[in-house]
Protein backbone atom coordinates (compact mmCIF):
# COMPACT_ATOMS: atom_id res chain seq x y z
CA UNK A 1 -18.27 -29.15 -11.51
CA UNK A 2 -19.23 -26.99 -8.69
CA UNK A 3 -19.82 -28.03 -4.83
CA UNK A 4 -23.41 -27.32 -4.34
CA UNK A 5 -23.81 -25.67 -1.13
CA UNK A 6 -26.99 -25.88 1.10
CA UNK A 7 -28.83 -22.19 1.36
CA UNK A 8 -29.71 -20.30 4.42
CA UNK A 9 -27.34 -21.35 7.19
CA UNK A 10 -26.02 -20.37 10.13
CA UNK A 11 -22.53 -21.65 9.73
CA UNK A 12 -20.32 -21.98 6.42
CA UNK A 13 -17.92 -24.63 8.20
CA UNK A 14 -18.18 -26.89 11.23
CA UNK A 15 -15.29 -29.15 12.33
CA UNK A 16 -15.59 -31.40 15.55
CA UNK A 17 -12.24 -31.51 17.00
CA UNK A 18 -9.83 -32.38 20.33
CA UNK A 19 -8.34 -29.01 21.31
CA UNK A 20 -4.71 -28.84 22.96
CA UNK A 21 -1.86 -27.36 23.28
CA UNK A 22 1.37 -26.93 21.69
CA UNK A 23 4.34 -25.45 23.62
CA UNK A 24 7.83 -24.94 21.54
CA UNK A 25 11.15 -22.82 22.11
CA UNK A 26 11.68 -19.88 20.84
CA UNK A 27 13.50 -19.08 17.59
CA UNK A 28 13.33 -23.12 16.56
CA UNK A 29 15.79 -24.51 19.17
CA UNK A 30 15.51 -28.08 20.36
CA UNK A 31 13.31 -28.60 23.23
CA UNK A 32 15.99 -30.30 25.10
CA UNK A 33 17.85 -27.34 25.36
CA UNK A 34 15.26 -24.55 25.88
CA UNK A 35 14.25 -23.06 28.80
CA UNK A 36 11.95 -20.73 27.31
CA UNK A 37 8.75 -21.67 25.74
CA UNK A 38 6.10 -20.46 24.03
CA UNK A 39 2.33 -22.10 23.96
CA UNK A 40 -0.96 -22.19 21.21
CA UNK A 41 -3.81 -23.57 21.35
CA UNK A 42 -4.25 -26.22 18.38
CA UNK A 43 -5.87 -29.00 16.74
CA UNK A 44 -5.50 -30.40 13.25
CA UNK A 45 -9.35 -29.47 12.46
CA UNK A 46 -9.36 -25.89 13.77
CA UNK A 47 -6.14 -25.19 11.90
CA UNK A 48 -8.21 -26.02 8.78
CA UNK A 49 -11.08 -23.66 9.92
CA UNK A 50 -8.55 -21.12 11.01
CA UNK A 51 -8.70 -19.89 7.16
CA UNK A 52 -12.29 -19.54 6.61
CA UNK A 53 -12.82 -17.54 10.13
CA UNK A 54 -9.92 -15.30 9.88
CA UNK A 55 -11.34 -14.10 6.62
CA UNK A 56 -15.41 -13.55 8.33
CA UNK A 57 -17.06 -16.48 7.54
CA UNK A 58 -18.59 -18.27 10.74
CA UNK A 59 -16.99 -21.27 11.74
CA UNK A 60 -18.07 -23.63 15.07
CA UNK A 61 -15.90 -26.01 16.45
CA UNK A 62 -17.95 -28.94 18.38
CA UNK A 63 -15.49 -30.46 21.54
CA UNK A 64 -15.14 -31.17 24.59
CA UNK A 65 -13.48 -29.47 27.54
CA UNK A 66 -11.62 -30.16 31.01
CA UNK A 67 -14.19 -28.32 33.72
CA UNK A 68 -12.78 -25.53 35.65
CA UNK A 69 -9.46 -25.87 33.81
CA UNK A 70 -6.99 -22.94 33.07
CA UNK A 71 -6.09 -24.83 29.90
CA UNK A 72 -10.09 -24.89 29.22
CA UNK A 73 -9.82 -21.38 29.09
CA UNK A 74 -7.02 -20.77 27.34
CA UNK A 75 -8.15 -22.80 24.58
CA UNK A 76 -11.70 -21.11 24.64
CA UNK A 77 -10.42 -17.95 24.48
CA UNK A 78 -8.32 -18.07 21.62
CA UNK A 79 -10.89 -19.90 19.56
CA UNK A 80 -12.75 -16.95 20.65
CA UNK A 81 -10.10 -14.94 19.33
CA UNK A 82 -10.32 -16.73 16.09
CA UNK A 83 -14.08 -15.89 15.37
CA UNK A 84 -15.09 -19.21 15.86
CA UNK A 85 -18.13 -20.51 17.76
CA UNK A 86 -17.54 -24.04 20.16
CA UNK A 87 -19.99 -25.93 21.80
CA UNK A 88 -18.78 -28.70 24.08
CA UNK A 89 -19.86 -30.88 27.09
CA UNK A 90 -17.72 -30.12 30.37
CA UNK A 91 -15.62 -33.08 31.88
CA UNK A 92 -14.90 -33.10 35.46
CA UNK A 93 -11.07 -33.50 35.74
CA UNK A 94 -11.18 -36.77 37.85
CA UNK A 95 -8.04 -35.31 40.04
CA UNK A 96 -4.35 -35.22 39.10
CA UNK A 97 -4.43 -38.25 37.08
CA UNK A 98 -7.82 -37.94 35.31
CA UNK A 99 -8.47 -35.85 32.18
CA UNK A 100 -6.48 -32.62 30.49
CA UNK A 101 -6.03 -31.49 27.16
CA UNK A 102 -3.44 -32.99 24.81
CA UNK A 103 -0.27 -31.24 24.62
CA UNK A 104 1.96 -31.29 21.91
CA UNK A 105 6.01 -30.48 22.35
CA UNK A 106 7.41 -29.28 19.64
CA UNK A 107 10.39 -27.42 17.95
CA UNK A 108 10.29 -25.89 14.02
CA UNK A 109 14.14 -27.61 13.63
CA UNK A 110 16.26 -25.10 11.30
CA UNK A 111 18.01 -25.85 8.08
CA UNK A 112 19.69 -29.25 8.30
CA UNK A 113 18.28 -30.13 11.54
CA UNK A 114 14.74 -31.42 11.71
CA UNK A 115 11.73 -30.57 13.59
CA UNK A 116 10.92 -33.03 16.14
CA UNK A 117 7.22 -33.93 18.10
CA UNK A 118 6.38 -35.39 21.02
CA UNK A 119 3.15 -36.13 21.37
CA UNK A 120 1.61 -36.78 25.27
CA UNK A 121 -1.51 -37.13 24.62
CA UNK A 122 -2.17 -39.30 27.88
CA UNK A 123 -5.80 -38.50 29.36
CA UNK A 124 -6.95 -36.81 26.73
CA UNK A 125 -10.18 -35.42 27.40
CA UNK A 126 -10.73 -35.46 23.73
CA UNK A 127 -11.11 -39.33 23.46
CA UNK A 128 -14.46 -38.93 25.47
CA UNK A 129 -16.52 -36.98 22.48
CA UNK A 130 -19.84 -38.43 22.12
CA UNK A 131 -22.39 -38.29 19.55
CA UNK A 132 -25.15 -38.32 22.69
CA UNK A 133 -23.68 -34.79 24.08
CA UNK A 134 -24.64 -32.88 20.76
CA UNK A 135 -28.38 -32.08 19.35
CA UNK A 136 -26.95 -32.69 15.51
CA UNK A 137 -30.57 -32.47 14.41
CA UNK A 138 -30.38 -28.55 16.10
CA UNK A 139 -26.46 -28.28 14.39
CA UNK A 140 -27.29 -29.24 11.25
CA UNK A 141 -31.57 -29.10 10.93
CA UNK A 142 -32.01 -25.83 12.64
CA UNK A 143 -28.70 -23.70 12.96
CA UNK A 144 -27.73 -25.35 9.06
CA UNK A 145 -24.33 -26.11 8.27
CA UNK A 146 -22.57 -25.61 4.57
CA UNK A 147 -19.46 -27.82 4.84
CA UNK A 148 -18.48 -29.95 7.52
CA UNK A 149 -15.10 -30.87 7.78
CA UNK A 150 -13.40 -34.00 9.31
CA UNK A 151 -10.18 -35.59 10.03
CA UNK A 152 -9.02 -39.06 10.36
CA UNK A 153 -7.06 -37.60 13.88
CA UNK A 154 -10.29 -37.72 15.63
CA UNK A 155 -12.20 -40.57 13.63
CA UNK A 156 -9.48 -42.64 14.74
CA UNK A 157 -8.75 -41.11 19.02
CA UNK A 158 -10.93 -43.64 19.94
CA UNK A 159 -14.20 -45.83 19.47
CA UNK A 160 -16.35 -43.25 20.75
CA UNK A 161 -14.85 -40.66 18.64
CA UNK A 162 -14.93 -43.13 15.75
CA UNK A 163 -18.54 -43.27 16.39
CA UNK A 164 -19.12 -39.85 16.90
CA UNK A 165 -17.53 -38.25 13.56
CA UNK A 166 -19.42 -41.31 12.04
CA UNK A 167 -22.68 -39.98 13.54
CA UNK A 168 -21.60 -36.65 12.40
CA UNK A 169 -21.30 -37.29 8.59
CA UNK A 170 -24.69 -39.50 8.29
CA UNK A 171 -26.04 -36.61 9.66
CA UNK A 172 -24.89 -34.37 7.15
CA UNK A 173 -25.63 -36.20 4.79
CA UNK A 174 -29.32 -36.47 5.87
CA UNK A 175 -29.37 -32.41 6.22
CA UNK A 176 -27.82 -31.74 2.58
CA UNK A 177 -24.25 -30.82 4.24
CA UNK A 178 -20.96 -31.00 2.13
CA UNK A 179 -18.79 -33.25 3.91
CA UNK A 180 -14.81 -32.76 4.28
CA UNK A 181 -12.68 -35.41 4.89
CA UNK A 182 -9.08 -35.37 5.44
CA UNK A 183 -7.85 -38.94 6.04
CA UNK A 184 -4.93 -37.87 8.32
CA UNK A 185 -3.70 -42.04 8.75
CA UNK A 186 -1.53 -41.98 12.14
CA UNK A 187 0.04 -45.74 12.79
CA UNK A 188 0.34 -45.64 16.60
CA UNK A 189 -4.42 -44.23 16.69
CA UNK A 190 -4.24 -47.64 14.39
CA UNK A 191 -2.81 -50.58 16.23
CA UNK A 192 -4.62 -53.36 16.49
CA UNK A 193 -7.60 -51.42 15.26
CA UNK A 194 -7.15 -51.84 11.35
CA UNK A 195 -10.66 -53.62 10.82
CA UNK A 196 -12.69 -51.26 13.18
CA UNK A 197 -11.34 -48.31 11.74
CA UNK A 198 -10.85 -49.60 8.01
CA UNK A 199 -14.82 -49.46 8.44
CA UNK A 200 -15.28 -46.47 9.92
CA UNK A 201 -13.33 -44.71 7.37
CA UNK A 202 -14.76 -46.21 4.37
CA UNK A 203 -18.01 -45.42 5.43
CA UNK A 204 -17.32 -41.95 6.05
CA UNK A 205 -15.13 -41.57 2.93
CA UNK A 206 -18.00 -43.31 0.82
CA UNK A 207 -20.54 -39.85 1.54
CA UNK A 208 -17.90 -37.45 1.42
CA UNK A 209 -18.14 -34.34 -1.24
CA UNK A 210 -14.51 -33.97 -0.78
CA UNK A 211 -11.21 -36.29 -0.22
CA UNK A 212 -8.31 -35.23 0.77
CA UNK A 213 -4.96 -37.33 1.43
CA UNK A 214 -1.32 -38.15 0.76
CA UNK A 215 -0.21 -41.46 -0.60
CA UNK A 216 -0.21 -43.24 2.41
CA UNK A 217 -3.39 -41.68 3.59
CA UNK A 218 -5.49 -43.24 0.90
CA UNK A 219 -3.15 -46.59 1.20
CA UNK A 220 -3.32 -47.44 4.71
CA UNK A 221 -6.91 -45.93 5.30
CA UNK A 222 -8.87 -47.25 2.29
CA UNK A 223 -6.33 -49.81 1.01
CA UNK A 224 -6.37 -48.11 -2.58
CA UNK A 225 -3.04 -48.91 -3.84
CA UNK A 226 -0.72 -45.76 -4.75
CA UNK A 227 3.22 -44.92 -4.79
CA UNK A 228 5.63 -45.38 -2.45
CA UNK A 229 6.00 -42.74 0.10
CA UNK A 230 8.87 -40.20 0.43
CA UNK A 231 11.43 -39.73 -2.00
CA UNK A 232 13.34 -36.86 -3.23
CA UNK A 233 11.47 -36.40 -7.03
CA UNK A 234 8.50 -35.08 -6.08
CA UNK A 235 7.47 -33.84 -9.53
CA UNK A 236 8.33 -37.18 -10.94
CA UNK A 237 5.61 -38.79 -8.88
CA UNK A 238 2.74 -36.84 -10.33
CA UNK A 239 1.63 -39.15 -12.71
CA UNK A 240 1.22 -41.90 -10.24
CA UNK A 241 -0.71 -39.69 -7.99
CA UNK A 242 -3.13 -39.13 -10.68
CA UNK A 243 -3.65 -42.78 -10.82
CA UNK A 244 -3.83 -43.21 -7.35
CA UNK A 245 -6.72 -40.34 -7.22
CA UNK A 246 -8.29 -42.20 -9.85
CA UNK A 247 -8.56 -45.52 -8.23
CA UNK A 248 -10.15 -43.64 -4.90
CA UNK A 249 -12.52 -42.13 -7.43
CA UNK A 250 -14.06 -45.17 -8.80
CA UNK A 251 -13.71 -46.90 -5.77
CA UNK A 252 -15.76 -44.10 -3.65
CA UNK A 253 -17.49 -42.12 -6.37
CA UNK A 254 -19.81 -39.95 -4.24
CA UNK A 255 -16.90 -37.26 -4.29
CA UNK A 256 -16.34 -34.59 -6.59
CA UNK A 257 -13.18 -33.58 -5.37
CA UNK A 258 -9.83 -35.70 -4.69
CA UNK A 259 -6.66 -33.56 -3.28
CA UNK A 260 -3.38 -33.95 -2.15
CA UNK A 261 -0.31 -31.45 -1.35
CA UNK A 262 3.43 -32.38 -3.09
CA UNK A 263 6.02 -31.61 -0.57
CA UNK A 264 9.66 -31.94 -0.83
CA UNK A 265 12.03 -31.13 1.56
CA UNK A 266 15.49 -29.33 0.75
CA UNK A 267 16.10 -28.66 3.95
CA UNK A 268 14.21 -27.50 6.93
CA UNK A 269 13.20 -23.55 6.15
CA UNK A 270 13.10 -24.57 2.26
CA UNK A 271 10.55 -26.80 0.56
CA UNK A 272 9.16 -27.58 -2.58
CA UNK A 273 5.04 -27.24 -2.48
CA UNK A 274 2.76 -28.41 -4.78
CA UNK A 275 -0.66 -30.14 -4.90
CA UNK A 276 -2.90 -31.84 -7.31
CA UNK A 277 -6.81 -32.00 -7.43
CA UNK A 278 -9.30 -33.67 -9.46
CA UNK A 279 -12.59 -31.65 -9.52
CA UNK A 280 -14.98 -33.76 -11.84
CA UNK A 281 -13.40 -34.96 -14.72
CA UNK A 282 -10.79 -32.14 -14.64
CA UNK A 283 -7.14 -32.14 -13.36
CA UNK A 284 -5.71 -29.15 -11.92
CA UNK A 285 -1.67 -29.63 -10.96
CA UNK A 286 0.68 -26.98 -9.54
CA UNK A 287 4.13 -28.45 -10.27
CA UNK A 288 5.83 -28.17 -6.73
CA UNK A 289 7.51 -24.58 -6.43
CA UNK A 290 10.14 -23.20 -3.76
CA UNK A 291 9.11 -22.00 -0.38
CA UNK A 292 10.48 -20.73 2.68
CA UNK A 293 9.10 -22.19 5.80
CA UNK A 294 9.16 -20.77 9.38
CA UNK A 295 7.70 -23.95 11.09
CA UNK A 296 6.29 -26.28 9.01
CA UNK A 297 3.58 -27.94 10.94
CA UNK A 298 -0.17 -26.66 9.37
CA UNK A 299 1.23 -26.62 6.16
CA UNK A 300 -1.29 -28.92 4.44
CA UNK A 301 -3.99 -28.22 7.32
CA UNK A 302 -3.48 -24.64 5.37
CA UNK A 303 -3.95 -25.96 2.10
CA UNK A 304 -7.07 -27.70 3.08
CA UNK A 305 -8.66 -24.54 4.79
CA UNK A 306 -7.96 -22.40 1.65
CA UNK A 307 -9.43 -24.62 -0.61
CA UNK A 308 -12.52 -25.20 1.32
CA UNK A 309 -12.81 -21.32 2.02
CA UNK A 310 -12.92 -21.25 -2.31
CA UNK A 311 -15.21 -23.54 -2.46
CA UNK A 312 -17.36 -21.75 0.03
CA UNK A 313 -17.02 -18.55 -1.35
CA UNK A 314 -18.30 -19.90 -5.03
CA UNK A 315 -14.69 -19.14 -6.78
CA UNK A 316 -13.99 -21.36 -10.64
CA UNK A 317 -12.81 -24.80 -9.32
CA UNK A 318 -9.00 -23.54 -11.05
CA UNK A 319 -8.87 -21.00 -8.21
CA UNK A 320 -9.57 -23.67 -5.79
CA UNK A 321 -6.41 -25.01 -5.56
CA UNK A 322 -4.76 -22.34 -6.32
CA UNK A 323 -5.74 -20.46 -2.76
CA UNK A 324 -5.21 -23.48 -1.18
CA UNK A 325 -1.60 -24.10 -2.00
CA UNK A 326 -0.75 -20.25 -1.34
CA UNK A 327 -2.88 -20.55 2.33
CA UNK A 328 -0.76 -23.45 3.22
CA UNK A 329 2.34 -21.31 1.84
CA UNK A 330 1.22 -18.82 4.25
CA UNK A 331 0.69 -20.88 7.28
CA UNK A 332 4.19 -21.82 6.95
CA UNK A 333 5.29 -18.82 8.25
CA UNK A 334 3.56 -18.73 11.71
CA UNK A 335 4.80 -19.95 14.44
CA UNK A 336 1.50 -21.11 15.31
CA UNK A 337 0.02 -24.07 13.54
CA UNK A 338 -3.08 -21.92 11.98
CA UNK A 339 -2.45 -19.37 9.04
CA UNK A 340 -3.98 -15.86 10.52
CA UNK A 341 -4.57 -14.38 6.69
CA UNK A 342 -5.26 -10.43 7.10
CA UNK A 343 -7.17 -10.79 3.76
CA UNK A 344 -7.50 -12.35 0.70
CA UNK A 345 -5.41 -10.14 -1.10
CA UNK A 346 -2.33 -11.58 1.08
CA UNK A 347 -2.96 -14.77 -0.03
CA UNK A 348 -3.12 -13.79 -3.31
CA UNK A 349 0.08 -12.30 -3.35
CA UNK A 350 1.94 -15.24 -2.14
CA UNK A 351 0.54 -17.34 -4.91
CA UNK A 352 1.31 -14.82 -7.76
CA UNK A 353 4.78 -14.71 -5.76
CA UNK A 354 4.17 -10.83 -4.85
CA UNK A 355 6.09 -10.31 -1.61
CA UNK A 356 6.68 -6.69 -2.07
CA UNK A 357 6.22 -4.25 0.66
CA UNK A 358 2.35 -3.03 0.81
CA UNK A 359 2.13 0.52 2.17
């Protein structure tokens, strides 16, 4: 069953998003004993698009920015550097306690010590994205947009962003636009907000094209029962994420495409990876397979961007998931938190497990 795309447009992927920063050590130490950092800009939702604009399809990320910040322009220039269009409403700081730009402290652990993230997201200027700050009948009427792409990170920052990614998919709906949406459940966006944002979701998830969670995604944001989270058998757990696909399908049957990535951890720079997607009627499984992982944060925001770049580019559904599991293979191995693919060919390699030296 192929995802019909809309003709003519100006942009193959959009993805409204709350830019930051992430600052780590160098060669994965612990933050608390590092005195020399390095720093990306980053967000969940241009990791995703990351994929499709390193390999020259135009991308435009709509958010919002801190004015006259050196931060601002940080972030602007290296979406810049990414190919990627933005379009965002400027946000007077307020002084030294007003807004800024999440920042996210992190290091990539290293073999039996884990990678640990601190979050201070405190001010973010990213919480204040509006629907009323963007012409969406110019974004997706006039400019024309084939996929749009989504996360439950900024459906769930706050009630205006709730709102606003709300606004974003009735809108692409109305305009023939694919819609993306990665449910990306976070426990500390959801307290004391279940009902509001139970709604939200559903709504959203009920027009999508395309689904994409993990077992506790599609539990705690849609309430469709599924397995337990965690465990060491990944592979063993298939079956019951079949049936846990299956029960979002009937239960939200405007999609045509369920996914969700397998991981198991051996240790920190060795995983199992695998994924599972049901395209139509049709089941397409890669059992989990060994992987070596630099930093392991974008993984599955990899896997997502590689399978929507397939869909995009027309590919058989089977290929699909099959450059999606080898982009999020890839983004593994960047420090950053975005896969920076040269071509396809490189992602090709890692999936037929090519890592020969190309002169």
């Amino acid at each position: 069953m192929a995802v019909e795309l809309k003709k003519g447009c100006k942009y193959s992927m959009l993805v409204p998003t709350s830019m930051g920063l992430r600052i780590s050590p160098y060669n994965g130490q612990p933050v608390h004993s590092s005195n020399v950092f390095m720093m990306h800009a980053t967000s969940a939702e241009s990791n995703v698009a990351s994929i499709s604009s390193y390999l020259g399809l135009p991308v435009k990320v709509l958010t919002t920015f801190v004015k006259n910040s050196p931060t601002a322009r940080f972030i602007k220039e290296s979406l810049a550097g990414r190919g990627m269009d933005y379009e965002g409403r400027e946000v007077e700081q307020g002084g030294p306690w007003g807004y800024r730009h999440q920042i996210n402290i992190a290091d990539s652990g290293f073999g039996p010590r884990g990678p640990r993230v601190f979050n201070d997201r405190a001010g973010e200027v990213g919480r204040t994205l509006n629907v009323k700050d963007f012409d969406l009948d110019r974004i997706f009427g006039k400019e024309g947009v084939q996929i749009v792409h989504m996360s439950g990170l900024i459906g769930a920052l706050s009630p205006d962003t709730g709102n606003f990614c709300l606004e974003i998919a009735r809108s692409a709906k109305k305009y023939n636009t694919r819609i993306s949406f990665d449910l990306n459940y976070r426990a500390s966006f959801w307290k004391n907000r279940e009902k509001e944002l139970r709604e939200i979701f559903s709504e959203i998830a009920s027009i999508s094209d395309i689904l994409v969670g993990n077992e506790e995604d599609f539990q705690l944001c849609l309430g469709v029962e599924g397995p337990e989270a965690g465990g060491r058998d990944i592979a063993g757990k298939i079956e019951s994420f079949k049936e846990m696909i299956g029960r979002v399908k009937k239960e939200y049957s405007n999609a045509s495409v369920f996914a969700t990535t397998l991981r198991q951890v051996i240790s920190v720079n060795r995983h199992l990876w695998g994924a599972i997607m049901l395209e139509g009627d049709r089941w397409h499984v890669i059992e989990p397979r060994e992987i070596d992982v630099l930093d392991r944060i974008g993984g599955g925001d990899g896997f997502v961007g590689g399978m929507l770049y397939a869909i995009l580019k027309g590919w058989e559904a089977e290929k699909w998931i099959q450059f999606g599991w080898a982009s999020g293979a890839l983004a593994v191995t960047f420090l950053t938190d975005y896969a920076q693919p040269f071509d396809e060919e490189q992602i090709w390699s890692i999936w037929e497990g090519n890592a020969r030296v190309k002169r």
